[in-house]
PDB file of N, CA and C in Angstrom:
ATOM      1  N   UNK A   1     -12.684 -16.907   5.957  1.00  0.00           N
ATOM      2  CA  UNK A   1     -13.012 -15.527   5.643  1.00  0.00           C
ATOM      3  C   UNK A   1     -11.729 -14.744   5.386  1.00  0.00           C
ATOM      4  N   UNK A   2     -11.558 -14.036   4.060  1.00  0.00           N
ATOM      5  CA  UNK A   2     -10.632 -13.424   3.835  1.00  0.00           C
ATOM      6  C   UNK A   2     -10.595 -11.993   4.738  1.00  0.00           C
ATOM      7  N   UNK A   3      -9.306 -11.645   5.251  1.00  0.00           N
ATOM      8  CA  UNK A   3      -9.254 -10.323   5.785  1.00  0.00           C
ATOM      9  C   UNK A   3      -7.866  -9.609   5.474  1.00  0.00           C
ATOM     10  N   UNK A   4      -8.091  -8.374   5.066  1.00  0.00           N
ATOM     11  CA  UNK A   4      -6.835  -7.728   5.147  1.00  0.00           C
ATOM     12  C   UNK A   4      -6.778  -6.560   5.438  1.00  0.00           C
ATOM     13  N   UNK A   5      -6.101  -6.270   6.560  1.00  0.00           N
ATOM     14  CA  UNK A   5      -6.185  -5.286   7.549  1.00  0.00           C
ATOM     15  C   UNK A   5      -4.524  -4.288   7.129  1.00  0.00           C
ATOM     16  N   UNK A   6      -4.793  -2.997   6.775  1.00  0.00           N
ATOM     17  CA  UNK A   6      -3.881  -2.314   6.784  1.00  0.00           C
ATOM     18  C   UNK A   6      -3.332  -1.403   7.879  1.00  0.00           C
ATOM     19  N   UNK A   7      -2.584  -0.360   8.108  1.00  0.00           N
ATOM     20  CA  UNK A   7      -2.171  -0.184   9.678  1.00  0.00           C
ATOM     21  C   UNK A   7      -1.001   0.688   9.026  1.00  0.00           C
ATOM     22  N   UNK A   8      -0.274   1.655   9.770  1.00  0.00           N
ATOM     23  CA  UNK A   8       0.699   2.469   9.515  1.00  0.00           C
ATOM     24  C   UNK A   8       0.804   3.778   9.073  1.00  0.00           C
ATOM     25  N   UNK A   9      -0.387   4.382   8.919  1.00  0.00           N
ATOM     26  CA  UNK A   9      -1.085   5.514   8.008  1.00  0.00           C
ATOM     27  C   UNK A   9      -1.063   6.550   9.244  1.00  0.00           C
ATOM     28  N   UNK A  10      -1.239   8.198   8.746  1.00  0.00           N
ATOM     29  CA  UNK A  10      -1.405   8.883   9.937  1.00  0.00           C
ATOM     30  C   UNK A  10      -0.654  10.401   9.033  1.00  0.00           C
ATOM     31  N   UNK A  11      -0.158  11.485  10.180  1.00  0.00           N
ATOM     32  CA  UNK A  11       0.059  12.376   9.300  1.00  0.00           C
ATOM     33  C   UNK A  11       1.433  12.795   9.743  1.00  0.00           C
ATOM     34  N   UNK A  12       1.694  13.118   8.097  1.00  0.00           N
ATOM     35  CA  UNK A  12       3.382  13.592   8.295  1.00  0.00           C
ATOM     36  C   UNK A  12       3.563  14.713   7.795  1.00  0.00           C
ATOM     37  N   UNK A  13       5.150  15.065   8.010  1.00  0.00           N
ATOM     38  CA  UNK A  13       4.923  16.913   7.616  1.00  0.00           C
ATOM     39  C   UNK A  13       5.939  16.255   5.799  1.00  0.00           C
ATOM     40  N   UNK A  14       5.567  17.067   5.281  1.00  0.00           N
ATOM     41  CA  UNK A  14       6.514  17.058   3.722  1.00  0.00           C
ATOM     42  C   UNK A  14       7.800  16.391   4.047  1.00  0.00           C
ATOM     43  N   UNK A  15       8.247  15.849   2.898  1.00  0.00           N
ATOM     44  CA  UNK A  15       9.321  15.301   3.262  1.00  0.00           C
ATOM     45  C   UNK A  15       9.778  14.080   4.454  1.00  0.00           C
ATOM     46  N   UNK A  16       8.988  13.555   4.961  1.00  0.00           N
ATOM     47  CA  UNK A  16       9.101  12.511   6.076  1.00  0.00           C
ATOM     48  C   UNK A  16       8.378  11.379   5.472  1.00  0.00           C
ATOM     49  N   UNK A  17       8.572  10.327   6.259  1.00  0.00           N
ATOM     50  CA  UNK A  17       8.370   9.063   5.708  1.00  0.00           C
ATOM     51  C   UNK A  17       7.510   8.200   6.613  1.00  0.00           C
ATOM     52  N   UNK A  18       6.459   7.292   5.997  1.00  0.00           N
ATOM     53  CA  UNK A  18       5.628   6.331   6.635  1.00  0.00           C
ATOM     54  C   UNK A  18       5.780   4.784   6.241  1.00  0.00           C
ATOM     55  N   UNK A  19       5.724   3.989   7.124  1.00  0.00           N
ATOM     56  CA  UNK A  19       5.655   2.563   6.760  1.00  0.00           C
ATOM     57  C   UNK A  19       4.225   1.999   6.713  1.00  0.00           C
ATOM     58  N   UNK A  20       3.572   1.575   5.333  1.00  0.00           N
ATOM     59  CA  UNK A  20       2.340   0.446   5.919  1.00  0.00           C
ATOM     60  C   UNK A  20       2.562  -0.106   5.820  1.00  0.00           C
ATOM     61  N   UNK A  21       1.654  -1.061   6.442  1.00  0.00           N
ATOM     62  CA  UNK A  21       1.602  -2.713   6.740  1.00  0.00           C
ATOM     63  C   UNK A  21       0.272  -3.458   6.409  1.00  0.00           C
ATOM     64  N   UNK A  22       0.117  -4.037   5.353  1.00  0.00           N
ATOM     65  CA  UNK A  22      -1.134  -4.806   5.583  1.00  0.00           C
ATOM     66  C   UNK A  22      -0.959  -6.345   5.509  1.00  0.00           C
ATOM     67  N   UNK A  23      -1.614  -6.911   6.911  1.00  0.00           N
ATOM     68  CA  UNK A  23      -1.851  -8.342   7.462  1.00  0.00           C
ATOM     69  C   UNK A  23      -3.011  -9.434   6.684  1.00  0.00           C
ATOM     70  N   UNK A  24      -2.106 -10.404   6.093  1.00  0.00           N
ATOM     71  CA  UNK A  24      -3.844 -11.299   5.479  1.00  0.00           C
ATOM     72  C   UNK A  24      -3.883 -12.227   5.708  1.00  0.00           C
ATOM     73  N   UNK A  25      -5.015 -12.462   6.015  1.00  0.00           N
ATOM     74  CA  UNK A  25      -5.137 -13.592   6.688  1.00  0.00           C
ATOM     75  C   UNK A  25      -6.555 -14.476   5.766  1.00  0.00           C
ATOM     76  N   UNK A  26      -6.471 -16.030   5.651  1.00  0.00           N
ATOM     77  CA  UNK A  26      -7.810 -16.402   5.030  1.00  0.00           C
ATOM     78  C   UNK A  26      -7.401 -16.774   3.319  1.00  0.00           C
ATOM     79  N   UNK A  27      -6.070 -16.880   3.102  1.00  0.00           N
ATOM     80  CA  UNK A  27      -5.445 -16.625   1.396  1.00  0.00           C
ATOM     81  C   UNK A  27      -4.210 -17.137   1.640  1.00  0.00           C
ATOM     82  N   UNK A  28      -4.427 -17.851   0.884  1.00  0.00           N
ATOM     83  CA  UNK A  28      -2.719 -18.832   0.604  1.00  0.00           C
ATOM     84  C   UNK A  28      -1.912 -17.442   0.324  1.00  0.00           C
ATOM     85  N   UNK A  29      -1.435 -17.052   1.352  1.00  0.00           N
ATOM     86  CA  UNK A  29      -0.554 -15.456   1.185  1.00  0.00           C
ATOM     87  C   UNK A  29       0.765 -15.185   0.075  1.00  0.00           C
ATOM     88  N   UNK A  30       1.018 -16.540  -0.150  1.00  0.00           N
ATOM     89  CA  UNK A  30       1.941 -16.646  -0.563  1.00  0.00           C
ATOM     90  C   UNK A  30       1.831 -16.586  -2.599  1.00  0.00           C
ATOM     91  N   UNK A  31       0.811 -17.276  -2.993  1.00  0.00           N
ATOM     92  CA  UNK A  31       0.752 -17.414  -4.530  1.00  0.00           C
ATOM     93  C   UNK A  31      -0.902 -16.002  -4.735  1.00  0.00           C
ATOM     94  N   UNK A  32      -0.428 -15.220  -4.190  1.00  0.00           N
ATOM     95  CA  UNK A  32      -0.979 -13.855  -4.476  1.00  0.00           C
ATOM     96  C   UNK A  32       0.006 -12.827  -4.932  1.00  0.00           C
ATOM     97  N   UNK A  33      -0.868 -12.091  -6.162  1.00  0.00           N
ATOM     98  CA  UNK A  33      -0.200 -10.587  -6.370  1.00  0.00           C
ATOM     99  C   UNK A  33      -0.539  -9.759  -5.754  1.00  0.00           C
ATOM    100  N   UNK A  34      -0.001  -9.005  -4.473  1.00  0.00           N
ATOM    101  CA  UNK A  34      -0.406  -7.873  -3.910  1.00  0.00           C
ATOM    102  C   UNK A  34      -0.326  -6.312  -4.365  1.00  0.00           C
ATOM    103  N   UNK A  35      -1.094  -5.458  -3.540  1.00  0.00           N
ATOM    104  CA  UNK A  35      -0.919  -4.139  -4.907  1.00  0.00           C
ATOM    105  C   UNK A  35      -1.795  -3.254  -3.459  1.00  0.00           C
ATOM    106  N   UNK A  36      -0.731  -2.012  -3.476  1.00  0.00           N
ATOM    107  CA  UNK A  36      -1.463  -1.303  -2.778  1.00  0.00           C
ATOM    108  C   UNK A  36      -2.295   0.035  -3.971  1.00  0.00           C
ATOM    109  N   UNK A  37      -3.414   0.288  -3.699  1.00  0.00           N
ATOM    110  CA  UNK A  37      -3.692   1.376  -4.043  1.00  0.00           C
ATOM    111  C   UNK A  37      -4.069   2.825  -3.220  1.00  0.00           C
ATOM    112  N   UNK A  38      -4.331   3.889  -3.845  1.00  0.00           N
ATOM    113  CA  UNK A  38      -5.255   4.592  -2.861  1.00  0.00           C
ATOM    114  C   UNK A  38      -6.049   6.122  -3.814  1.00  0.00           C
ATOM    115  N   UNK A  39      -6.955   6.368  -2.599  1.00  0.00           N
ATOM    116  CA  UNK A  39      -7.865   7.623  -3.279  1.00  0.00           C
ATOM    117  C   UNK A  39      -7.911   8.853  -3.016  1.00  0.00           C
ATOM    118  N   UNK A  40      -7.348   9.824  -3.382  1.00  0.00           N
ATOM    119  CA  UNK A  40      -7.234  11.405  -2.747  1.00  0.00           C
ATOM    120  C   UNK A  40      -8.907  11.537  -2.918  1.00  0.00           C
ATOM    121  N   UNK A  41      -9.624  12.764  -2.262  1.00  0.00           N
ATOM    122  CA  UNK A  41     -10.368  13.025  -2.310  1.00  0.00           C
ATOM    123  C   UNK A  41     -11.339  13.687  -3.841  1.00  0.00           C
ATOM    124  N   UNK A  42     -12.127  13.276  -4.071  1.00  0.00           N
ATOM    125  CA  UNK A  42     -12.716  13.433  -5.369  1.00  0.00           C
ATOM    126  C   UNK A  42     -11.673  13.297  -6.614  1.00  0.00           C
ATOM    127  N   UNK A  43     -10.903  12.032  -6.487  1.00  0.00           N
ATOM    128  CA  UNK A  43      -9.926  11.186  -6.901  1.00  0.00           C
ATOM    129  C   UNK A  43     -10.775  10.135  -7.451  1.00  0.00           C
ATOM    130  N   UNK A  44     -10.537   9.179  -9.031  1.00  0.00           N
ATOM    131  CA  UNK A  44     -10.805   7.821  -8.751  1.00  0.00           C
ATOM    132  C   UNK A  44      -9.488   6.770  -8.070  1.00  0.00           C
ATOM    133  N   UNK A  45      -9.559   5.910  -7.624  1.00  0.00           N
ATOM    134  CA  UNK A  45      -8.596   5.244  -6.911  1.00  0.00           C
ATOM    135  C   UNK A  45      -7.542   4.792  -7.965  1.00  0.00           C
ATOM    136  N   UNK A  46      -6.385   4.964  -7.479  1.00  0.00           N
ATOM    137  CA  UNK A  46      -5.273   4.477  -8.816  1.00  0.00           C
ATOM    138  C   UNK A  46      -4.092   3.330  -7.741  1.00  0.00           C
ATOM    139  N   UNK A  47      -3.759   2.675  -8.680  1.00  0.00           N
ATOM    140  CA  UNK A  47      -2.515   1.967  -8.486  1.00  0.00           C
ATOM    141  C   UNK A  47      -1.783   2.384  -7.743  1.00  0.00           C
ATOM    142  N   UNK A  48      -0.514   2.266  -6.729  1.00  0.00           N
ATOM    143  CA  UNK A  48       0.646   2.409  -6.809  1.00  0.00           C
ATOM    144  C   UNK A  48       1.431   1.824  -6.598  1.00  0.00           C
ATOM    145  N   UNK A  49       1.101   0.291  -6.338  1.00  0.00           N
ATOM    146  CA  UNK A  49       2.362  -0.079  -6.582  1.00  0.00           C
ATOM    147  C   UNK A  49       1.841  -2.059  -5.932  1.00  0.00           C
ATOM    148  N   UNK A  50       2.455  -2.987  -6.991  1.00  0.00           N
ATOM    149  CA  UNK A  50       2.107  -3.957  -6.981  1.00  0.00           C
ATOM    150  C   UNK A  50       3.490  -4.942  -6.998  1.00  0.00           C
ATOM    151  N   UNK A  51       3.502  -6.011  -6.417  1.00  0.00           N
ATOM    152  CA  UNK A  51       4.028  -7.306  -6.002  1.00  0.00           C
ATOM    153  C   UNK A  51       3.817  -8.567  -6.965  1.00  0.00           C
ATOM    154  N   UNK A  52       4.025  -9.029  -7.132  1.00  0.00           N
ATOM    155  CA  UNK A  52       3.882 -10.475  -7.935  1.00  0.00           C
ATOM    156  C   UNK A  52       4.064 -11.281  -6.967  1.00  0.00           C
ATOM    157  N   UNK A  53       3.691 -12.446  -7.104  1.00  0.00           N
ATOM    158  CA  UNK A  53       4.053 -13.600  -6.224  1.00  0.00           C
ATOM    159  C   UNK A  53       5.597 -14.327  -6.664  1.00  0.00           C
ATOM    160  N   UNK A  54       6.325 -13.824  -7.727  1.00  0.00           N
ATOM    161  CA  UNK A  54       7.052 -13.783  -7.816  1.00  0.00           C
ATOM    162  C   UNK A  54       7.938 -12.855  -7.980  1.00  0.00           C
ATOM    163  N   UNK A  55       7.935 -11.892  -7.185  1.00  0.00           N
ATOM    164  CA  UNK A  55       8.337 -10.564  -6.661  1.00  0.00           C
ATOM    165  C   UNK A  55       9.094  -9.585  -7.977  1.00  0.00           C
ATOM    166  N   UNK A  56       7.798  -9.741  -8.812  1.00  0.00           N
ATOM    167  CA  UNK A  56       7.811  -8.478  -9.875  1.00  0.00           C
ATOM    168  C   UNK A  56       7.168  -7.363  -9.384  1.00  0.00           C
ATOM    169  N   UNK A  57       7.619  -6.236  -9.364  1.00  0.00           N
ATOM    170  CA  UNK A  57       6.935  -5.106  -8.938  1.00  0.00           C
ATOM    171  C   UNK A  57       6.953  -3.881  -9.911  1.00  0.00           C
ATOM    172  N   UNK A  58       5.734  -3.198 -10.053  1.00  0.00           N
ATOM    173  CA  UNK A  58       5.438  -2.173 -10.831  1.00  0.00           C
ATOM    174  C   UNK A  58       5.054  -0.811  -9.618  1.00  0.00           C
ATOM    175  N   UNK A  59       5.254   0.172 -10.289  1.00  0.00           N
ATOM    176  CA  UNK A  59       5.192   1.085  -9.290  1.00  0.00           C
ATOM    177  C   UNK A  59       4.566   2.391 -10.721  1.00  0.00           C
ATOM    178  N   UNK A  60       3.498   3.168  -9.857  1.00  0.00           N
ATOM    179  CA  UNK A  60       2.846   4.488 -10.628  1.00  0.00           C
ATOM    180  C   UNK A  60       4.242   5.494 -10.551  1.00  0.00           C
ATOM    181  N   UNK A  61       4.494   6.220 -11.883  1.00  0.00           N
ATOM    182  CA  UNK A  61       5.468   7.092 -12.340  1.00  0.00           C
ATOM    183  C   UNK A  61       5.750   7.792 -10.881  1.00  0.00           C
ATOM    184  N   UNK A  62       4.615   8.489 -10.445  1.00  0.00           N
ATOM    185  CA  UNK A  62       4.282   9.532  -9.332  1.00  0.00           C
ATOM    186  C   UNK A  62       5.389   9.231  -8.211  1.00  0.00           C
ATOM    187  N   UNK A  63       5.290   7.596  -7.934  1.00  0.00           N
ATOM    188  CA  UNK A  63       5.891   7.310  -6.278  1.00  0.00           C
ATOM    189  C   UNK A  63       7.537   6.667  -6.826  1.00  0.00           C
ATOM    190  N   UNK A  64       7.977   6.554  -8.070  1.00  0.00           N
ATOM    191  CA  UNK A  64       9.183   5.920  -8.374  1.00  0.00           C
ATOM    192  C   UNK A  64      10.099   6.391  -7.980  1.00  0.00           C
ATOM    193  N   UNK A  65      11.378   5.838  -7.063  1.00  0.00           N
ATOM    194  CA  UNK A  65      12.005   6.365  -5.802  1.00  0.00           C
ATOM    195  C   UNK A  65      12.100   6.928  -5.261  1.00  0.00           C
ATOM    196  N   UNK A  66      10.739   6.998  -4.500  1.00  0.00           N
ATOM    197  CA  UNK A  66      10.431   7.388  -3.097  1.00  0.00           C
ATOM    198  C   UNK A  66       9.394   6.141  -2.333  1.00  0.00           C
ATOM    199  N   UNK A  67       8.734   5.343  -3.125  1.00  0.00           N
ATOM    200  CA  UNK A  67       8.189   4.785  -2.661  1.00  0.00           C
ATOM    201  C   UNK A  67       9.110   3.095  -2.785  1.00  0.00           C
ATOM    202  N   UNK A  68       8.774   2.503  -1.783  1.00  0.00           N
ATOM    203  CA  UNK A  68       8.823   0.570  -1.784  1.00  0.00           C
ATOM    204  C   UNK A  68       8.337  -0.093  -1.405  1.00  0.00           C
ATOM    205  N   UNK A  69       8.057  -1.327  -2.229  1.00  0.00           N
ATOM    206  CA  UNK A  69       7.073  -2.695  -2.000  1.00  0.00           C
ATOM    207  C   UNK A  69       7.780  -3.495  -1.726  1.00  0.00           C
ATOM    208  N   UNK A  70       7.281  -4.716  -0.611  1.00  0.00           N
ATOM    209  CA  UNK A  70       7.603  -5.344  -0.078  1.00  0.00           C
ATOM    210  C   UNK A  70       6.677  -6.527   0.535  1.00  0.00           C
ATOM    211  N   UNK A  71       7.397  -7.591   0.979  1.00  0.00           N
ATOM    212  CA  UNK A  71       6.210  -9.037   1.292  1.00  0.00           C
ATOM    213  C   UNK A  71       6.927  -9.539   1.999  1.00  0.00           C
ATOM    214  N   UNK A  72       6.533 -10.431   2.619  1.00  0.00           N
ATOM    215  CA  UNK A  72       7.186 -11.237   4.217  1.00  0.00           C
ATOM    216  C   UNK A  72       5.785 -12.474   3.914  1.00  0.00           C
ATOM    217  N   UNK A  73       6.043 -13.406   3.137  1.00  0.00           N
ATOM    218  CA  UNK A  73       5.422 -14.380   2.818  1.00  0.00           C
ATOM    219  C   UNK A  73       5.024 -15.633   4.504  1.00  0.00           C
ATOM    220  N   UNK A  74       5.866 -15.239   5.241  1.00  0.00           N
ATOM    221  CA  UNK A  74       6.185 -16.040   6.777  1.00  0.00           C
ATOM    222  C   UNK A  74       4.896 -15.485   7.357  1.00  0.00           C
ATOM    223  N   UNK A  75       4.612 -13.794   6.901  1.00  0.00           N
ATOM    224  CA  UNK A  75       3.890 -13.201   7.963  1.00  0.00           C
ATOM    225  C   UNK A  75       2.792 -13.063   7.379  1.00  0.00           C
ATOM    226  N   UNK A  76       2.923 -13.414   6.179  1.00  0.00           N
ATOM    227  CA  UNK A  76       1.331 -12.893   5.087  1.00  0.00           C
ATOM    228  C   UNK A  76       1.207 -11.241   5.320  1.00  0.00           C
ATOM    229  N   UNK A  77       2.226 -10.340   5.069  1.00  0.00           N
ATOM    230  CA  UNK A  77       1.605  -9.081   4.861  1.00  0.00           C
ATOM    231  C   UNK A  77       2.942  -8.249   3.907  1.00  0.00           C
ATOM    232  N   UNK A  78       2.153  -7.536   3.350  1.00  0.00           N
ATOM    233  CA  UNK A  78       2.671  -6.904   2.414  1.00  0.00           C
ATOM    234  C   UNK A  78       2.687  -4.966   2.923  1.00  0.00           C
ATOM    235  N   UNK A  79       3.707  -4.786   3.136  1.00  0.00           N
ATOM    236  CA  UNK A  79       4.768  -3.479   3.093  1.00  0.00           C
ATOM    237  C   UNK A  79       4.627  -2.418   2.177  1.00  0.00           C
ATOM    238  N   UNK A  80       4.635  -0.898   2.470  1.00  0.00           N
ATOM    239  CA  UNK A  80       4.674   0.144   1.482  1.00  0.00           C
ATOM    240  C   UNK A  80       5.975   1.052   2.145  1.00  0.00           C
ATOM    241  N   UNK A  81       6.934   1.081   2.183  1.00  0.00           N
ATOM    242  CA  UNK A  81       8.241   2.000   2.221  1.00  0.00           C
ATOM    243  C   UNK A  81       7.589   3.431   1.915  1.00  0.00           C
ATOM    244  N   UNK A  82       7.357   4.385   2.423  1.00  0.00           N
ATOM    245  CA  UNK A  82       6.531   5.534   1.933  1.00  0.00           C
ATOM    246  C   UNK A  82       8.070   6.919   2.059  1.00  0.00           C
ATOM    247  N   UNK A  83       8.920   6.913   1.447  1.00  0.00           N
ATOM    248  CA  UNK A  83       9.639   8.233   2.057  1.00  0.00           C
ATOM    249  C   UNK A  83       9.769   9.593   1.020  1.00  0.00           C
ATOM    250  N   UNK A  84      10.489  10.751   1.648  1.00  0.00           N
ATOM    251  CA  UNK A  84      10.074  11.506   0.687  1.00  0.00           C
ATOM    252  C   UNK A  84       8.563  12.339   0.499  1.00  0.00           C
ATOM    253  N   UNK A  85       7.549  12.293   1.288  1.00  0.00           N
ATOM    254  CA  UNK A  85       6.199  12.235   0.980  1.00  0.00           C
ATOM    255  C   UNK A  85       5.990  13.298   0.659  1.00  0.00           C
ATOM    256  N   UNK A  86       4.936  13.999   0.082  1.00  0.00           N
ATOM    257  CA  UNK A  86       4.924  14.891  -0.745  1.00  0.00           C
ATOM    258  C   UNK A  86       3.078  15.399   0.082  1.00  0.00           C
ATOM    259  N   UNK A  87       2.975  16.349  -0.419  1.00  0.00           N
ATOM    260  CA  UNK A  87       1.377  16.738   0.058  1.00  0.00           C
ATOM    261  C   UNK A  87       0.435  15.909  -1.092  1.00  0.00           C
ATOM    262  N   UNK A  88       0.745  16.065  -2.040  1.00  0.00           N
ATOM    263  CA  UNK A  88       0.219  14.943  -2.988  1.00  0.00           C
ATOM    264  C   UNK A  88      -0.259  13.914  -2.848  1.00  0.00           C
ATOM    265  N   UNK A  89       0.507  13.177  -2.175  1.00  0.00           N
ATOM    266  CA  UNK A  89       0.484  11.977  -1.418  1.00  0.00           C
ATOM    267  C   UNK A  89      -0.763  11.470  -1.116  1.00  0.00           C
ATOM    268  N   UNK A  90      -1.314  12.616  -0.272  1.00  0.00           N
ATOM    269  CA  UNK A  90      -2.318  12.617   0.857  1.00  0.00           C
ATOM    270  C   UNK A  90      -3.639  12.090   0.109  1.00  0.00           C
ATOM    271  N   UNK A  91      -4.102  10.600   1.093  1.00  0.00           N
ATOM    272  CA  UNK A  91      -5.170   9.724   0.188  1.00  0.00           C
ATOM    273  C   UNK A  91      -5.219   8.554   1.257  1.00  0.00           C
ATOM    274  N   UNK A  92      -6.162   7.842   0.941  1.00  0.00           N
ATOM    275  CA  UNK A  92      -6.405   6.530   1.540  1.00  0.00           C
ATOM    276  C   UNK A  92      -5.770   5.768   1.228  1.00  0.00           C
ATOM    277  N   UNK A  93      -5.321   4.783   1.471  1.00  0.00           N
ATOM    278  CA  UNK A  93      -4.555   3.717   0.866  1.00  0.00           C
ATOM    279  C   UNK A  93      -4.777   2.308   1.311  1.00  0.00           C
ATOM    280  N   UNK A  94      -5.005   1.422  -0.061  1.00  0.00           N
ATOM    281  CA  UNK A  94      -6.012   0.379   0.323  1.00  0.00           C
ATOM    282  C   UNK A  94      -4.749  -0.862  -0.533  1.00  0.00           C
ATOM    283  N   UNK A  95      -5.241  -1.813   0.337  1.00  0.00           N
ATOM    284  CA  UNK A  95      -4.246  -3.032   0.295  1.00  0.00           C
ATOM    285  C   UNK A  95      -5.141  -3.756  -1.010  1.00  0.00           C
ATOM    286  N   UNK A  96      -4.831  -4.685  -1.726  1.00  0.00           N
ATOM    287  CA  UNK A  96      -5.370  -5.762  -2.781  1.00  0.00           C
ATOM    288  C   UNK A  96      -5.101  -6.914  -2.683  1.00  0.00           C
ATOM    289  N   UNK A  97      -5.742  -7.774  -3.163  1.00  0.00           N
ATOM    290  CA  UNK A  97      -5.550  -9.188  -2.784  1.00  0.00           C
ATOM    291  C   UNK A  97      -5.603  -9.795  -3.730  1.00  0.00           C
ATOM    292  N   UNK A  98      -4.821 -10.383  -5.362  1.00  0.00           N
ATOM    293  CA  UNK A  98      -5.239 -10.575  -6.288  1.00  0.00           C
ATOM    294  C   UNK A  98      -6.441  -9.404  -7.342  1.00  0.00           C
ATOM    295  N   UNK A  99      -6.997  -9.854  -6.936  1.00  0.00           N
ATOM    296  CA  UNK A  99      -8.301  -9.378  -8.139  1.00  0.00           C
ATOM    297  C   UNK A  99      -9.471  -9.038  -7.596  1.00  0.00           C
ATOM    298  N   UNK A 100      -9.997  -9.328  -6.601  1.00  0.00           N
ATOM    299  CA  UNK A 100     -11.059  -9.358  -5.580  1.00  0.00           C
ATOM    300  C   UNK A 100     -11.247  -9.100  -4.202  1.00  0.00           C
ATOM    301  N   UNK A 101      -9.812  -9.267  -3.296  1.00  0.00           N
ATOM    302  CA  UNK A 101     -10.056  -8.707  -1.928  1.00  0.00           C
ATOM    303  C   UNK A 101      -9.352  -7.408  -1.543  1.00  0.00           C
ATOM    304  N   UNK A 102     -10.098  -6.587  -0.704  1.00  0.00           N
ATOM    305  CA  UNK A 102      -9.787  -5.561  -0.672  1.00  0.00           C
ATOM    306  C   UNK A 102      -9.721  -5.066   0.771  1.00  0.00           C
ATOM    307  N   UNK A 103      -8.617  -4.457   1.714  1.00  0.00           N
ATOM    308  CA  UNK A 103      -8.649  -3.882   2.573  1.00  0.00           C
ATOM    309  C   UNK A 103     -10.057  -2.640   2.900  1.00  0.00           C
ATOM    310  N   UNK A 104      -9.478  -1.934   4.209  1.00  0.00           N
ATOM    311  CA  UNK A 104     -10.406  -1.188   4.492  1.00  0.00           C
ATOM    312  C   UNK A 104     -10.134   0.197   4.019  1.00  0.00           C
ATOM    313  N   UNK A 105      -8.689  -0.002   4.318  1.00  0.00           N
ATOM    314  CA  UNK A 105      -7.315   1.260   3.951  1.00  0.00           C
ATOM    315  C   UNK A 105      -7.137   1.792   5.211  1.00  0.00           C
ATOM    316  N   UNK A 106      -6.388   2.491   4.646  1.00  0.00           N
ATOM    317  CA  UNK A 106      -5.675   3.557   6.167  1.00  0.00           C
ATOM    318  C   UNK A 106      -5.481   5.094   5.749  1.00  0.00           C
ATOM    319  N   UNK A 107      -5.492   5.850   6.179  1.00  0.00           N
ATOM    320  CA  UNK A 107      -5.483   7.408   5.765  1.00  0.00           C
ATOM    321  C   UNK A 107      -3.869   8.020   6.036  1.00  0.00           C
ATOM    322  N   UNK A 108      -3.561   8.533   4.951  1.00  0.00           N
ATOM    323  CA  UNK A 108      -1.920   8.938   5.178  1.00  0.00           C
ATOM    324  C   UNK A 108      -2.482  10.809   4.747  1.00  0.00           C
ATOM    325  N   UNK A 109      -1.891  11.082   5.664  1.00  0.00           N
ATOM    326  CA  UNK A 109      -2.041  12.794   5.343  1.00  0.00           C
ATOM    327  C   UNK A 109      -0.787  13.568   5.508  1.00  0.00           C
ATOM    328  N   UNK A 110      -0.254  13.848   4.160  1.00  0.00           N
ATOM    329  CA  UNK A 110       1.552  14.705   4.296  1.00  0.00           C
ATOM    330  C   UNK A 110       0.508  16.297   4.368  1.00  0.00           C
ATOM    331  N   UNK A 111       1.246  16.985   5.275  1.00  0.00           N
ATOM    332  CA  UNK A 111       0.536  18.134   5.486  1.00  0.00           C
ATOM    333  C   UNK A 111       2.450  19.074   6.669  1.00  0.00           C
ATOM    334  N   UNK A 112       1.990  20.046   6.197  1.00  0.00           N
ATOM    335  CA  UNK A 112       3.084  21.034   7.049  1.00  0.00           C
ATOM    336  C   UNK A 112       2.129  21.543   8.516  1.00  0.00           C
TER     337      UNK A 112
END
């Protein structure tokens, strides 16, 4: 059974920084493209930022240095560097698994 559990989410004031983490377990962790996305409220869900299994990474205009992707192939989980955060920000954020598996997400809220 595939699972991927994200973790690290919560609320920050402008300008401060969050780490996620999402754990997978159930998936050769290693020959996957990972990709976090997420959904502001009455948002459709967008990209921001994806992994290759050969550690190509694309990132949405929005988060380009402030945000970083990252993988620990040992641990099967894939990393979001969140700094800088903006109220914008503020959205669910859901882990990917290739093409088909999908976290639960975690809620990040930049707020003063």
């Amino acid at each position: 059974q595939v699972q991927l559990v994200e973790s690290g989410g919560g609320l920050v004031q402008p300008g401060g920084s969050l780490r996620l983490s999402c754990a997978a377990s159930g998936i050769t962790f290693r020959i996957f493209s990972m990709a976090w996305y997420r959904q502001a409220p009455g948002k459709e869900r967008e990209l921001v930022a994806q992994i290759t299994s050969s550690d190509l990474i694309i990132y949405v205009d929005s988060v380009k240095g402030r945000f970083t992707i990252s993988r620990n192939n040992a641990k099967a989980t894939v990393y979001l560097q969140m700094d800088s955060l903006k109220p914008e920000d503020t959205a669910v954020y859901y882990c990917k698994a290739g093409s088909v598996y999908w976290g639960r997400g975690t809620q990040v809220t930049v707020s003063a």
